[in-house]
C-alpha atoms as a PDB file:
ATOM      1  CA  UNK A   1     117.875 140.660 153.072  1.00  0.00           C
ATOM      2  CA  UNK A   2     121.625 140.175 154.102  1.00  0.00           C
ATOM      3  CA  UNK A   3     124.172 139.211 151.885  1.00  0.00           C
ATOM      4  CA  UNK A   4     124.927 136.438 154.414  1.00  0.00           C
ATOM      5  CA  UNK A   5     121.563 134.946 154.582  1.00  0.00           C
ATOM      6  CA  UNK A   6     121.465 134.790 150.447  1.00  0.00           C
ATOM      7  CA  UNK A   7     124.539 132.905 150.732  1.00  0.00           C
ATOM      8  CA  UNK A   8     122.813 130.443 153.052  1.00  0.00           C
ATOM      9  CA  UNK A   9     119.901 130.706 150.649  1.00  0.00           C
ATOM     10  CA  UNK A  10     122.713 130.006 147.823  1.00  0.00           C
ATOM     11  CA  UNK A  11     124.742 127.242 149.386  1.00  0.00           C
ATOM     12  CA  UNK A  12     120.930 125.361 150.694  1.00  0.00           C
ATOM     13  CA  UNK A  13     119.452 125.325 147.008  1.00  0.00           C
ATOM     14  CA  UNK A  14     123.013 123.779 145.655  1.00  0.00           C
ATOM     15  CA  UNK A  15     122.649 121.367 148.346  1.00  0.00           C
ATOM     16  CA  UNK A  16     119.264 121.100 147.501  1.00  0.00           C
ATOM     17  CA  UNK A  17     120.265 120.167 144.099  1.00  0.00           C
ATOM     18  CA  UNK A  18     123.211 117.450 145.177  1.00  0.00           C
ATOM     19  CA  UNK A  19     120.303 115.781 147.507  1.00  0.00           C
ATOM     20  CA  UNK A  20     118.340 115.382 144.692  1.00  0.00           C
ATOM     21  CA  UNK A  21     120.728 114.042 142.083  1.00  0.00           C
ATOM     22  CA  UNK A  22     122.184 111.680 144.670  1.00  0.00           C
ATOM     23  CA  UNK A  23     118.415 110.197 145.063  1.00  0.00           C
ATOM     24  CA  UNK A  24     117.276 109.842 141.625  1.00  0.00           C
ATOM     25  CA  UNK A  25     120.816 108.362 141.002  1.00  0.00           C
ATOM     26  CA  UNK A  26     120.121 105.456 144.119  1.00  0.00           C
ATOM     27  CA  UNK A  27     116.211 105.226 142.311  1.00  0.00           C
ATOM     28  CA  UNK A  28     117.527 104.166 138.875  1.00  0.00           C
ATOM     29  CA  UNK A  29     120.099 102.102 139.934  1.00  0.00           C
ATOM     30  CA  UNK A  30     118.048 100.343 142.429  1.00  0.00           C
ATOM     31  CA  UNK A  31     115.459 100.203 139.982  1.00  0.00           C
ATOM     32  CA  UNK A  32     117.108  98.214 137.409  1.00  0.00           C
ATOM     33  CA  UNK A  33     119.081  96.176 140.196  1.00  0.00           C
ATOM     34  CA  UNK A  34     116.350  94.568 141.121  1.00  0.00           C
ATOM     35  CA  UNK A  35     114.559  93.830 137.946  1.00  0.00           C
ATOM     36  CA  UNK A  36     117.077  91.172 136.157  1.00  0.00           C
ATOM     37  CA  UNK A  37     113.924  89.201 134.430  1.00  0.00           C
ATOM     38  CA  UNK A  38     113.122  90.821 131.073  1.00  0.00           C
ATOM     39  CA  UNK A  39     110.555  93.265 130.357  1.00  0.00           C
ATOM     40  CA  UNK A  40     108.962  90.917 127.228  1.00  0.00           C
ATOM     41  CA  UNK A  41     108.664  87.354 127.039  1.00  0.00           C
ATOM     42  CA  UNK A  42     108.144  86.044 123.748  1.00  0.00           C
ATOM     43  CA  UNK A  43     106.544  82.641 123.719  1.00  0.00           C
ATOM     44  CA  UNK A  44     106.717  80.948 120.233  1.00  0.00           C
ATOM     45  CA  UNK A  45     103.267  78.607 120.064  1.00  0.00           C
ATOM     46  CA  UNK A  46     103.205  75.759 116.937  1.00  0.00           C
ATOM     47  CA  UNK A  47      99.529  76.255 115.270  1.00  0.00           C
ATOM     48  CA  UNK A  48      98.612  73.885 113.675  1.00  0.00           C
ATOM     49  CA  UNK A  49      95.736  74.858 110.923  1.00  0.00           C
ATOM     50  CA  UNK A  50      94.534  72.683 107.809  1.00  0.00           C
ATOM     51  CA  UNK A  51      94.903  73.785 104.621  1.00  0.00           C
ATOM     52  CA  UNK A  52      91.646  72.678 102.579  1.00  0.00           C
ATOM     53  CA  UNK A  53      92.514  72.961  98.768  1.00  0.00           C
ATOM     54  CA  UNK A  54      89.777  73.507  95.865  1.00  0.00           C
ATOM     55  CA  UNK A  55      91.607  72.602  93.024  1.00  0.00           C
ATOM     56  CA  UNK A  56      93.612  69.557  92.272  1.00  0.00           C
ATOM     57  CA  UNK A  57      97.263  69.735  92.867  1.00  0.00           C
ATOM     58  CA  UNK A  58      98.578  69.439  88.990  1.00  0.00           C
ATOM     59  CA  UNK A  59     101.663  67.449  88.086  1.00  0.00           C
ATOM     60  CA  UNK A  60     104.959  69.477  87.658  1.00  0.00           C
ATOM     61  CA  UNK A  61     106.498  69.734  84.569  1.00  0.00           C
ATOM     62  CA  UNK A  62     109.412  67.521  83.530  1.00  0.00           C
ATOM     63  CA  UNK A  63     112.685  68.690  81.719  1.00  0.00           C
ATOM     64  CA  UNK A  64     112.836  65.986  79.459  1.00  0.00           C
ATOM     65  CA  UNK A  65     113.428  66.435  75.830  1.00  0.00           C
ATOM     66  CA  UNK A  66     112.646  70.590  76.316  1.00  0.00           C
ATOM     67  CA  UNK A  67     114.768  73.859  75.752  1.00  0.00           C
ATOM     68  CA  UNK A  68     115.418  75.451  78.782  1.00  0.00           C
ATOM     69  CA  UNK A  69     113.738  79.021  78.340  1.00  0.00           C
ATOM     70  CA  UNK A  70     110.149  76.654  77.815  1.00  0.00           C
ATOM     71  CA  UNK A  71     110.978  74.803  80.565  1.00  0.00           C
ATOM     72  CA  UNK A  72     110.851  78.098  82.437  1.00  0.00           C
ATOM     73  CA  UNK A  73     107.946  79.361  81.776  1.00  0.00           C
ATOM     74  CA  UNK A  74     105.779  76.364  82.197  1.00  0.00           C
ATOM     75  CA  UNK A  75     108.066  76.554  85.739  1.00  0.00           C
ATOM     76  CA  UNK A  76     106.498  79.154  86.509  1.00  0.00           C
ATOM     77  CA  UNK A  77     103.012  78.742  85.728  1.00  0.00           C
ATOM     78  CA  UNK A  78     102.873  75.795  87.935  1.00  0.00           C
ATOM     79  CA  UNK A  79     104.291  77.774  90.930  1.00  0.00           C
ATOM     80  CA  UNK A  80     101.501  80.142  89.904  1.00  0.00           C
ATOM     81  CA  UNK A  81      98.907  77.619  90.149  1.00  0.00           C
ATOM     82  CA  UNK A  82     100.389  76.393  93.313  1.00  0.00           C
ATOM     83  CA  UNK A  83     100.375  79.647  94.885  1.00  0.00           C
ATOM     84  CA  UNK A  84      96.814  80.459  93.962  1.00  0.00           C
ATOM     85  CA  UNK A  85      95.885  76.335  95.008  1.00  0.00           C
ATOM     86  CA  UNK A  86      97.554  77.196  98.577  1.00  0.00           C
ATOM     87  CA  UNK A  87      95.674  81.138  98.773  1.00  0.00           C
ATOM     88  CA  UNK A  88      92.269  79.482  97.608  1.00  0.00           C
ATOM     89  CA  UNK A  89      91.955  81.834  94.835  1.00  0.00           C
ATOM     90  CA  UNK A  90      90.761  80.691  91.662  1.00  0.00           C
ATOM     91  CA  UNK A  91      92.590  80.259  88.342  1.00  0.00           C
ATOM     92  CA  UNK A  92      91.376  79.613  84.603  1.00  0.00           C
ATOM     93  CA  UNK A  93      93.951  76.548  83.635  1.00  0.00           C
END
């Protein structure tokens, strides 16, 4: 081969490359130019389900005449007892 026509060959594949960058530069831009809705659509739906409770809902304990720190603790047994109430586990009371 001549030194002139592997020039050609040279100067063609740099072309080559050029042509090619120019069209996958037009295909992304184009591509996201003409897409302006968003890819995901989140739809927020209000459900609705009933809660069916199997234990009587027990009264919450007053602060009158206590000590803080008892207070507390019985505090937190009822939120425990509420929690379980709302879950529909059982609990030994």
């Amino acid at each position: 081969m001549s030194e002139e026509y592997i020039r050609f060959l040279t100067r063609m594949g740099k072309l080559m490359m050029v042509i090619h960058a120019i069209a996958l530069l037009v295909l992304v831009t184009t591509g996201c130019a003409t897409t302006p809705q968003p890819i995901i659509k989140t739809e927020f739906v209000k459900v609705e389900v009933p809660v069916v409770y199997k234990l009587d809902r027990p009264n919450r304990p007053s602060l009158a005449n206590k000590d803080i720190p008892s207070y507390v603790l019985e505090l937190t047994g009822y939120a425990e007892l509420l929690e379980a109430i709302i879950d529909g586990t059982s609990i030994e009371r």
